[in-house]
C-alpha atoms as a PDB file:
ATOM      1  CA  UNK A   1      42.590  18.803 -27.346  1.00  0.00           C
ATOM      2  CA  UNK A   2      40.808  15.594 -26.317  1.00  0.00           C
ATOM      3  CA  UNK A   3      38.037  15.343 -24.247  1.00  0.00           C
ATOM      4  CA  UNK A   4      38.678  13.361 -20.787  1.00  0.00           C
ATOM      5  CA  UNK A   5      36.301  10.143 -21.052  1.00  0.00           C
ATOM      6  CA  UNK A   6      34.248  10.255 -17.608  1.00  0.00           C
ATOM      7  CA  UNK A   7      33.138   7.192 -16.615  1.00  0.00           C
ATOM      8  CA  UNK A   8      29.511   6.074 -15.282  1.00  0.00           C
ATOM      9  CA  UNK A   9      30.698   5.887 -11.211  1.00  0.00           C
ATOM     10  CA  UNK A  10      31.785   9.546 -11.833  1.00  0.00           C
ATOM     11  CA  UNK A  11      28.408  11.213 -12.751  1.00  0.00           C
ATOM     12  CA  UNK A  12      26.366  13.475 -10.672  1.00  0.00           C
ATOM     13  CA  UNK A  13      24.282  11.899  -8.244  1.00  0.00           C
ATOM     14  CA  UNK A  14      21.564  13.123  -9.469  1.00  0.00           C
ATOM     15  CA  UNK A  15      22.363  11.774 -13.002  1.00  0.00           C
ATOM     16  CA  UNK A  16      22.694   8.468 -11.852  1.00  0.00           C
ATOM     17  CA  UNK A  17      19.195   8.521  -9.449  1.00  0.00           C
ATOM     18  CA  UNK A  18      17.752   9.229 -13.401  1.00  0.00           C
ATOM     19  CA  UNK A  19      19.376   6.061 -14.736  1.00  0.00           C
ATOM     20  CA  UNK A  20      18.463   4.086 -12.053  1.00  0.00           C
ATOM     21  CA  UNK A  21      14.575   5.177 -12.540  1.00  0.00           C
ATOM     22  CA  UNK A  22      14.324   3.167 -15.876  1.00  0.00           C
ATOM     23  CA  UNK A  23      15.240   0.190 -13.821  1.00  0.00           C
ATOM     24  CA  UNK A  24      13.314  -2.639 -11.690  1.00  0.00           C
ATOM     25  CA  UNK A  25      14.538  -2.701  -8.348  1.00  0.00           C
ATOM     26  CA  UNK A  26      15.900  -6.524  -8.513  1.00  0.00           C
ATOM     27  CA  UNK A  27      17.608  -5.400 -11.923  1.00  0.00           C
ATOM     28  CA  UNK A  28      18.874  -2.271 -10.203  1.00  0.00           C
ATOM     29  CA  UNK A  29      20.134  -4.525  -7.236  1.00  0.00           C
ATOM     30  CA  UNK A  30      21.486  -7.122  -9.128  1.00  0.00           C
ATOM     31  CA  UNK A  31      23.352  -5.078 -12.152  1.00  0.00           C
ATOM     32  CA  UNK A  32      25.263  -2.731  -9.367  1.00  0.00           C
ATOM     33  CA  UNK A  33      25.660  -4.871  -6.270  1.00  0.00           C
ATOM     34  CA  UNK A  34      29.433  -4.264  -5.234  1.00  0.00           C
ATOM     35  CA  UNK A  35      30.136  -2.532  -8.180  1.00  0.00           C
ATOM     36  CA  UNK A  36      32.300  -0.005  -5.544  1.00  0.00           C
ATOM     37  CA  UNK A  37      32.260   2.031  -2.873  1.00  0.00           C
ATOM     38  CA  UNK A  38      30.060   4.823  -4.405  1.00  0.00           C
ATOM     39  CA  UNK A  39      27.801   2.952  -6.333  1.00  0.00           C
ATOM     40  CA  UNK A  40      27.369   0.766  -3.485  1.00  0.00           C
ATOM     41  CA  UNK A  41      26.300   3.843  -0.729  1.00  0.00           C
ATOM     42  CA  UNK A  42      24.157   4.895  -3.371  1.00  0.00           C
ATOM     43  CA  UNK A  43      21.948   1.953  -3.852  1.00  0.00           C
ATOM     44  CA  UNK A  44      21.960   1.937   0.163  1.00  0.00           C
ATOM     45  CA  UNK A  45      20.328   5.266   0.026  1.00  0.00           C
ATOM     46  CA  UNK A  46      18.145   4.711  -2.996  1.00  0.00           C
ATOM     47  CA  UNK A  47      14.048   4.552  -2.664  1.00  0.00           C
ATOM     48  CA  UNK A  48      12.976   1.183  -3.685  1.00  0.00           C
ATOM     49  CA  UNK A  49       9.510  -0.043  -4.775  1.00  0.00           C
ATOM     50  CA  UNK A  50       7.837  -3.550  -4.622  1.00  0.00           C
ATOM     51  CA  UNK A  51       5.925  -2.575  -8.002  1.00  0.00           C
ATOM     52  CA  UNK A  52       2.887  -4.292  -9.351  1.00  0.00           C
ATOM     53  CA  UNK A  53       3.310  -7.866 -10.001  1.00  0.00           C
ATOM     54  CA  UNK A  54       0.949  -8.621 -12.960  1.00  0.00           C
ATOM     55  CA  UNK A  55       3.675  -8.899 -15.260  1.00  0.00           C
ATOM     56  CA  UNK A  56       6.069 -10.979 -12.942  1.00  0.00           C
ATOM     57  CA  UNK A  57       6.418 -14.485 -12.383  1.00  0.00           C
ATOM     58  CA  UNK A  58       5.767 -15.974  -9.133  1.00  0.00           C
ATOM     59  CA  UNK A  59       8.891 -16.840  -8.545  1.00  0.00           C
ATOM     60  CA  UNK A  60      10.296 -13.336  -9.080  1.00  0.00           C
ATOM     61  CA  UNK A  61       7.504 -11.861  -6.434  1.00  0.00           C
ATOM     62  CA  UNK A  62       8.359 -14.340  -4.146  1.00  0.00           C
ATOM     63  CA  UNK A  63      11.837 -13.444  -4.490  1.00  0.00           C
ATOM     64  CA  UNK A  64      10.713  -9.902  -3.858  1.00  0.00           C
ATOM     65  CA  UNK A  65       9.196 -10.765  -0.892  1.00  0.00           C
ATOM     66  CA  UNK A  66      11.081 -12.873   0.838  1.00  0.00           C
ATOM     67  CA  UNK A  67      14.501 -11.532  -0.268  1.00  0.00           C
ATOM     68  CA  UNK A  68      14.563  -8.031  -1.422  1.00  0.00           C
ATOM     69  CA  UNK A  69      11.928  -6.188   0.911  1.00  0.00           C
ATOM     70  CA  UNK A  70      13.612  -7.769   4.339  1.00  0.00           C
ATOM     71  CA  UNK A  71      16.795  -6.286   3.203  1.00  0.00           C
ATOM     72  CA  UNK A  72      16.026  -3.361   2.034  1.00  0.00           C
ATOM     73  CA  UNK A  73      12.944  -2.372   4.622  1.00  0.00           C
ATOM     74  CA  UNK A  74      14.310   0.981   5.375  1.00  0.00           C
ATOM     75  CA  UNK A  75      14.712   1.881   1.729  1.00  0.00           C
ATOM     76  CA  UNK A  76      11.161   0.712   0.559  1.00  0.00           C
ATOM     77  CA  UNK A  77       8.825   3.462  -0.147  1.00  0.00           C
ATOM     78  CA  UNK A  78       6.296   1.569  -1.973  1.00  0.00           C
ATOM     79  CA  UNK A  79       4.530  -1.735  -1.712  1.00  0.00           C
ATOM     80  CA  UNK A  80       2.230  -3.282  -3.804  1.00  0.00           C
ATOM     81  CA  UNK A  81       0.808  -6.704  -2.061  1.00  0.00           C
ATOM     82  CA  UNK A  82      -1.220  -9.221  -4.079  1.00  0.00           C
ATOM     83  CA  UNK A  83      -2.014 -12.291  -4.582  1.00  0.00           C
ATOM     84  CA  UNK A  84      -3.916 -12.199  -7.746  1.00  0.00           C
ATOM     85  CA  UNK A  85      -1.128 -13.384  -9.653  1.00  0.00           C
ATOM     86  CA  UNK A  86       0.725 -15.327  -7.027  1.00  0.00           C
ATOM     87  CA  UNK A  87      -1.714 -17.345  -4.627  1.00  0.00           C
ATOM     88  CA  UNK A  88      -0.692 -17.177  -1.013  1.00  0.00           C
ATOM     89  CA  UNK A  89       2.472 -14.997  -1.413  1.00  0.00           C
ATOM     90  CA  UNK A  90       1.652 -12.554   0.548  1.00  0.00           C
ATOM     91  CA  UNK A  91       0.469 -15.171   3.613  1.00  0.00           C
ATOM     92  CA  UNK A  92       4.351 -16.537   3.023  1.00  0.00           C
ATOM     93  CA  UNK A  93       5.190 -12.652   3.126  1.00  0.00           C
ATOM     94  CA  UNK A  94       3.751 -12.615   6.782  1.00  0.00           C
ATOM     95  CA  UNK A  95       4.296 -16.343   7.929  1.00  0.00           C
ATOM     96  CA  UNK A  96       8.234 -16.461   6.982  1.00  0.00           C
ATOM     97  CA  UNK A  97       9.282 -12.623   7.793  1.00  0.00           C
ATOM     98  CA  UNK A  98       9.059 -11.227  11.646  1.00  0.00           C
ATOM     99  CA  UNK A  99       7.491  -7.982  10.320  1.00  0.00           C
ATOM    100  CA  UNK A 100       7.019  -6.267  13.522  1.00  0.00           C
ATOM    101  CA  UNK A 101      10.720  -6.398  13.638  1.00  0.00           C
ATOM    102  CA  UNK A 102      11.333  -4.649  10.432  1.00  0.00           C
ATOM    103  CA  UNK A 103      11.234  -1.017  10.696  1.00  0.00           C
ATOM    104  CA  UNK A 104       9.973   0.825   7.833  1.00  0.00           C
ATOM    105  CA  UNK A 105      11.152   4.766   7.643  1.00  0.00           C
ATOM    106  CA  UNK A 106      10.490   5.302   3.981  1.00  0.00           C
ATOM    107  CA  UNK A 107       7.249   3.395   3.450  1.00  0.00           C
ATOM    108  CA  UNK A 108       4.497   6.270   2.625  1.00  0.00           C
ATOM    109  CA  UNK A 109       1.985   4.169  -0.070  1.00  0.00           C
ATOM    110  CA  UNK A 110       0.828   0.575  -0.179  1.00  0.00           C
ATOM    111  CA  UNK A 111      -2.018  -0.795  -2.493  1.00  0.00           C
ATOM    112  CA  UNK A 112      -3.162  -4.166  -1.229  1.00  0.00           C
ATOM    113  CA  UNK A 113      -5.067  -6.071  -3.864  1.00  0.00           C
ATOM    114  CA  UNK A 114      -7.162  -9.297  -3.910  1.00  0.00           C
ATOM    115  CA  UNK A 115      -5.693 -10.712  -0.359  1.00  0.00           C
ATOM    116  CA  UNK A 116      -8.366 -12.898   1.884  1.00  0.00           C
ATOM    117  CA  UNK A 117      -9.972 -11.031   3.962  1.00  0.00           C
ATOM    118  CA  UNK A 118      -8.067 -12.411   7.232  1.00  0.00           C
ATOM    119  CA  UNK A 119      -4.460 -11.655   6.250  1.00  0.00           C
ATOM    120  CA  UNK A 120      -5.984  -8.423   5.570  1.00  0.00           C
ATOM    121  CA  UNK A 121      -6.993  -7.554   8.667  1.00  0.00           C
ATOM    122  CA  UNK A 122      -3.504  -8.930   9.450  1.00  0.00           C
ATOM    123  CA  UNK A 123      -2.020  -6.621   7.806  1.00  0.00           C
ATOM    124  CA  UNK A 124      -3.792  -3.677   8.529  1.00  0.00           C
ATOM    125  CA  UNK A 125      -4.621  -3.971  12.347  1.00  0.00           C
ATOM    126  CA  UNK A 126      -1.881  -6.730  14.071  1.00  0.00           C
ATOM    127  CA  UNK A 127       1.520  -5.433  12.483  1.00  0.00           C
ATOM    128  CA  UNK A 128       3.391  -1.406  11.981  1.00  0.00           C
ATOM    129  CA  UNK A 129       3.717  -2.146   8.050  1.00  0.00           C
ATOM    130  CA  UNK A 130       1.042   0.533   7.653  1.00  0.00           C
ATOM    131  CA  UNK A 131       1.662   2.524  10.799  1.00  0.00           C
ATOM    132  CA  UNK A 132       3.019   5.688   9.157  1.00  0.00           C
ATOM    133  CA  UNK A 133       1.614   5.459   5.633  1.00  0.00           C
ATOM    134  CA  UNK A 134      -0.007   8.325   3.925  1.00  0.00           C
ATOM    135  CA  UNK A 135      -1.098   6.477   0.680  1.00  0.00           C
ATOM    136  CA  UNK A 136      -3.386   2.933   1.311  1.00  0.00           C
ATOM    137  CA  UNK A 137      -5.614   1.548  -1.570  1.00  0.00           C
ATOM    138  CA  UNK A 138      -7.485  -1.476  -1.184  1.00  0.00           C
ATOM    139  CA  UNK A 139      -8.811  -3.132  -4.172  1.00  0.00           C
ATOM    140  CA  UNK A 140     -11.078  -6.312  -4.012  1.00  0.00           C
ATOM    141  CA  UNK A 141     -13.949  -5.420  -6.813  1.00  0.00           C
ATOM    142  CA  UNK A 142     -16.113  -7.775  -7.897  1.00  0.00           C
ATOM    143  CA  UNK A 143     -14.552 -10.636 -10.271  1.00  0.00           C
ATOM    144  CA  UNK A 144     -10.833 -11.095  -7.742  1.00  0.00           C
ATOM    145  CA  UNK A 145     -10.651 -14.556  -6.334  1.00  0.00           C
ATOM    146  CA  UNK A 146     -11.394 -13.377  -2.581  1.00  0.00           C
ATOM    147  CA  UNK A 147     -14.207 -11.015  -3.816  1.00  0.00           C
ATOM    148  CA  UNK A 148     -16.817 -13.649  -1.763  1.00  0.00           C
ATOM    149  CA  UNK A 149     -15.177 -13.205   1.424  1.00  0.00           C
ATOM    150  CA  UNK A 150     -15.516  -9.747   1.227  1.00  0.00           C
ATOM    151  CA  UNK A 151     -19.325  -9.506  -0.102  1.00  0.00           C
ATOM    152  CA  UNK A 152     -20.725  -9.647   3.230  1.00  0.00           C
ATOM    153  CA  UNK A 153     -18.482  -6.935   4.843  1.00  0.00           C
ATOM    154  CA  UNK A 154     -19.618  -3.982   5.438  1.00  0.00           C
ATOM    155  CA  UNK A 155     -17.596  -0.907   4.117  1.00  0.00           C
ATOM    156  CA  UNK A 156     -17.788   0.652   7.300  1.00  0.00           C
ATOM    157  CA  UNK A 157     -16.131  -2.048   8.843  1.00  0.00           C
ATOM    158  CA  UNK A 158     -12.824  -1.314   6.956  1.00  0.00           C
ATOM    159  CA  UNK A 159     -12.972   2.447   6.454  1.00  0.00           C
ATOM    160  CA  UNK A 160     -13.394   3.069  10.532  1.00  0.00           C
ATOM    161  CA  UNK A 161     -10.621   1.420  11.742  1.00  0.00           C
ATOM    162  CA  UNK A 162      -8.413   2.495   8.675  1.00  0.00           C
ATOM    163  CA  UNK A 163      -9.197   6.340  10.071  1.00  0.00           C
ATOM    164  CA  UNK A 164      -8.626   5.532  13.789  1.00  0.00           C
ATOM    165  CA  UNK A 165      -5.624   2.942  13.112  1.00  0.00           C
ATOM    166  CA  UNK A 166      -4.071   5.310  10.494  1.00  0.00           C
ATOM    167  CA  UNK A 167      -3.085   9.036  11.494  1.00  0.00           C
ATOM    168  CA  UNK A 168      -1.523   9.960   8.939  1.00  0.00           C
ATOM    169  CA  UNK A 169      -2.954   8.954   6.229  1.00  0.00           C
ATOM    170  CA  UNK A 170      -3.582  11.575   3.164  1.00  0.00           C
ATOM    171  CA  UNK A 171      -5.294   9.672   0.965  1.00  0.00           C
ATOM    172  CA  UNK A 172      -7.505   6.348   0.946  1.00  0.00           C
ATOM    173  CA  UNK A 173      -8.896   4.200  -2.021  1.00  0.00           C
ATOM    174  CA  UNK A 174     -11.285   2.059  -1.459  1.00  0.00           C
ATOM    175  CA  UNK A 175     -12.988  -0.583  -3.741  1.00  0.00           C
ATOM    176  CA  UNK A 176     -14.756  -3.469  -2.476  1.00  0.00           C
ATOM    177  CA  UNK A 177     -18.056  -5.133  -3.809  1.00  0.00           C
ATOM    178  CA  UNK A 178     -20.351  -4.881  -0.608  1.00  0.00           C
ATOM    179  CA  UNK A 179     -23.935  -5.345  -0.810  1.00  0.00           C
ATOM    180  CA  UNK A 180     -26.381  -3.355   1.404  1.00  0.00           C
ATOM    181  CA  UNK A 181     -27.985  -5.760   3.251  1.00  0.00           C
ATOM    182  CA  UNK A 182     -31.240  -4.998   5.836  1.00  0.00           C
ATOM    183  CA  UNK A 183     -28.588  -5.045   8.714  1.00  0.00           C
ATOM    184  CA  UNK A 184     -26.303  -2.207   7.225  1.00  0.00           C
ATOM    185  CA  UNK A 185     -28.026   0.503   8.854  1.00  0.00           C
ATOM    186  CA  UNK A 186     -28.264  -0.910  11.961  1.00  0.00           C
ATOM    187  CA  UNK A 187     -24.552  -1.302  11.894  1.00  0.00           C
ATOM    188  CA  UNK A 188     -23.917   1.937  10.484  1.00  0.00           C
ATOM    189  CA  UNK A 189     -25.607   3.410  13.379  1.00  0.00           C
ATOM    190  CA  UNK A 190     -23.708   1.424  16.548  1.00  0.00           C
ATOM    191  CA  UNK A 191     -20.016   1.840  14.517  1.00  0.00           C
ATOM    192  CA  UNK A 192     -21.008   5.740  13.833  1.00  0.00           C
ATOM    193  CA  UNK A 193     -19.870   6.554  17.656  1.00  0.00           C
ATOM    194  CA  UNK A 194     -16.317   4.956  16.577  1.00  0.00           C
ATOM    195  CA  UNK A 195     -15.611   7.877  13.847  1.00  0.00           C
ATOM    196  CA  UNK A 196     -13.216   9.984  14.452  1.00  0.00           C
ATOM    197  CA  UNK A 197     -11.759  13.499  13.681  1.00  0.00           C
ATOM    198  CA  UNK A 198      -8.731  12.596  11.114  1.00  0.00           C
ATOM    199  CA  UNK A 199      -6.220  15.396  11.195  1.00  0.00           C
ATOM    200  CA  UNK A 200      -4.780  14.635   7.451  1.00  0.00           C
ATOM    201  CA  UNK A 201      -6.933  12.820   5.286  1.00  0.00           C
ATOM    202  CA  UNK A 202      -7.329  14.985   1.747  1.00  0.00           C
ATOM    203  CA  UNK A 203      -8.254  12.614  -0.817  1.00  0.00           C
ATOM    204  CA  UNK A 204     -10.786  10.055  -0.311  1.00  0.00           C
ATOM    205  CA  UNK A 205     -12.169   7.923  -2.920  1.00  0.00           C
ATOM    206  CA  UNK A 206     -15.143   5.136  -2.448  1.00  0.00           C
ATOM    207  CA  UNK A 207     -16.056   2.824  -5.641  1.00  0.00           C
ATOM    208  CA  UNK A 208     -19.534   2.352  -4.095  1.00  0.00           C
ATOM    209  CA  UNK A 209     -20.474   3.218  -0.731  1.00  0.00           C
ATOM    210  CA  UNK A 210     -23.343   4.068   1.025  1.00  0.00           C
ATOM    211  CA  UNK A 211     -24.923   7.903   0.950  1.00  0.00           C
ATOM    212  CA  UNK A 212     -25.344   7.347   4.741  1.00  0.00           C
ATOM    213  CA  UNK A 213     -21.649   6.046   5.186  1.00  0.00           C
ATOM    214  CA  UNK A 214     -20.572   9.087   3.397  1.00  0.00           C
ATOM    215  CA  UNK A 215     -22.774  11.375   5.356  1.00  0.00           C
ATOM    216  CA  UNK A 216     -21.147   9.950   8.914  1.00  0.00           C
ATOM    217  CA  UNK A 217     -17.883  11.050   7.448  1.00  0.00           C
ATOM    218  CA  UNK A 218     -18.474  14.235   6.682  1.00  0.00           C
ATOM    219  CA  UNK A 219     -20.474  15.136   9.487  1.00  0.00           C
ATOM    220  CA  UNK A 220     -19.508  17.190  12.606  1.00  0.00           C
ATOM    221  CA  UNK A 221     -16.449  18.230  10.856  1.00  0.00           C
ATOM    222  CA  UNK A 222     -14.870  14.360  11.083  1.00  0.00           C
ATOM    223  CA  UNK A 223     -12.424  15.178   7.639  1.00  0.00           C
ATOM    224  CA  UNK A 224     -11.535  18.694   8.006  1.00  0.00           C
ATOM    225  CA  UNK A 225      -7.778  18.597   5.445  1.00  0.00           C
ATOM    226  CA  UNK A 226     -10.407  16.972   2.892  1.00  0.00           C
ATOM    227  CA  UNK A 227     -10.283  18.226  -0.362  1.00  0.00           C
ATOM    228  CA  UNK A 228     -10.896  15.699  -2.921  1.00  0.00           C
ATOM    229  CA  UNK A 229     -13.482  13.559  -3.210  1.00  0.00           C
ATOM    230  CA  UNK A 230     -14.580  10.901  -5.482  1.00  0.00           C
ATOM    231  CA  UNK A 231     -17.836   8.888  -4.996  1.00  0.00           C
ATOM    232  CA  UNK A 232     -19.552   6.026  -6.744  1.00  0.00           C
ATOM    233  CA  UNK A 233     -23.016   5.256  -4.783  1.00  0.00           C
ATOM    234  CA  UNK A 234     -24.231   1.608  -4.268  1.00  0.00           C
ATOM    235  CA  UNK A 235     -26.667   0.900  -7.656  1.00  0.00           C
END
C-alpha cells in the first residue's frame, strides 16, 4: 500500500500556527499571501508582532510601519516602537497613519524604546494605541540618543499617569535615567494626591527610582493584585 502524500494547505491548524512561529511576520505575509482560500483565512486570523528592530534595516521597519501594522491592526498583538535604529520612524508612524482610527483588539504588550520624549507622551496620553494593554515597557537608560530629554523628568511624572491612563495594565517596566534633583520631593508630594488604586497591576519593575516614589505606591493599599516586584534605588 502507498501512503497518500498530504500536502502543506491540508495540515492541522494547529500544525501550521507551529510553522508559521519560525517566521517574521513580513516573511509570513509575503511567502503565503493568496496562496488559497484556507491559507488565506488563516493568516487573517493569525497574531502578528512588530518585533524588535535592531537587526532590521530601516527600510524594512518603515515598511512595517507604514504598511504591515495599518493592515493588519486587529491582528497585532505586539509592538515594539523605536527609533534607536531608525531615527524618526516612529514620528512618521504617527504623522502618516490616523491612529485613533485604527482599532486594536489584539494589542496586549508594547515596549517603547529610545523615542523623544514628546511623541512619547503622544503616544501614551493623546491616542487608544495603549488603551487596553496589559504589558508597557519603557526603556530610555542612560547612553539612547533621547536619554537628555528625559534626564530632567521626573519618574513620577510618567509612572502616575501610566496607572490612571492605563486600567488594565498587569505589568510595567520602567527604565529611565532621572536624577533626583532638590525639587523632586516637592513634586513627589503635590503629584502624590494623583495616585490611584490600580485594580490589575502584578508586576512592576523600576531600574532606579526613588524609595519615596516607591513608598507612595505601595501605600494605602494603591497596588493591591501586586505580586512581583523588582527595584533598583537611585545611587
Amino acid at each position: 500500500m502507498s501512503a497518500k502524500r498530504s500536502q502543506f494547505e491540508h495540515l492541522a491548524i494547529e500544525l501550521i500556527y507551529v510553522i508559521f512561529e519560525y517566521l517574521a511576520p513580513h516573511d509570513l505575509l509575503l511567502s503565503f499571501k493568496n496562496l488559497n482560500q484556507r491559507i488565506t483565512a488563516i493568516l487573517a486570523q493569525y497574531p502578528l508582532c512588530l518585533p524588535n528592530n535592531r537587526y532590521m534595516s530601516h527600510e524594512l521597519y518603515l515598511d512595517y510601519l507604514t504598511s504591515i501594522v495599518p493592515k493588519h491592526a486587529c491582528q497585532i498583538i505586539y509592538l515594539h516602537l523605536s527609533e534607536r535604529y531608525a531615527p524618526h520612524a516612529i514620528d512618521l508612524f504617527y504623522r502618516e497613519l490616523p491612529l485613533d482610527t485604527l482599532t486594536w483588539p489584539a494589542l496586549k504588550a508594547v515596549t517603547i524604546e529610545d523615542l523623544p520624549l514628546g511623541l512619547l507622551g503622544v503616544l501614551l496620553y493623546d491616542t487608544a494605541l495603549l488603551s487596553n494593554i496589559q504589558s508597557l515597557s519603557i526603556n530610555i537608560p542612560y547612553g539612547h540618543f533621547y536619554y537628555s530629554q528625559y534626564d530632567k523628568v521626573a519618574d513620577f511624572a510618567v509612572v502616575i499617569p501610566i496607572l490612571v491612563e492605563l486600567p488594565n495594565l498587569r505589568s510595567l517596566y520602567l527604565h529611565m535615567g532621572t536624577t533626583v534633583s532638590s525639587t523632586y520631593f516637592i513634586g513627589l508630594e503635590r503629584a502624590s494626591p494623583h495616585i490611584v488604586t490600580h485594580p490589575n497591576l502584578h508586576t512592576l519593575t523600576m531600574n532606579q527610582c526613588s524609595r519615596e516614589l516607591l513608598a507612595k505606591l505601595l501605600d494605602n493599599g494603591h497596588l493591591p493584585k501586586l505580586c512581583r516586584l523588582s527595584v533598583c534605588f537611585y545611587a
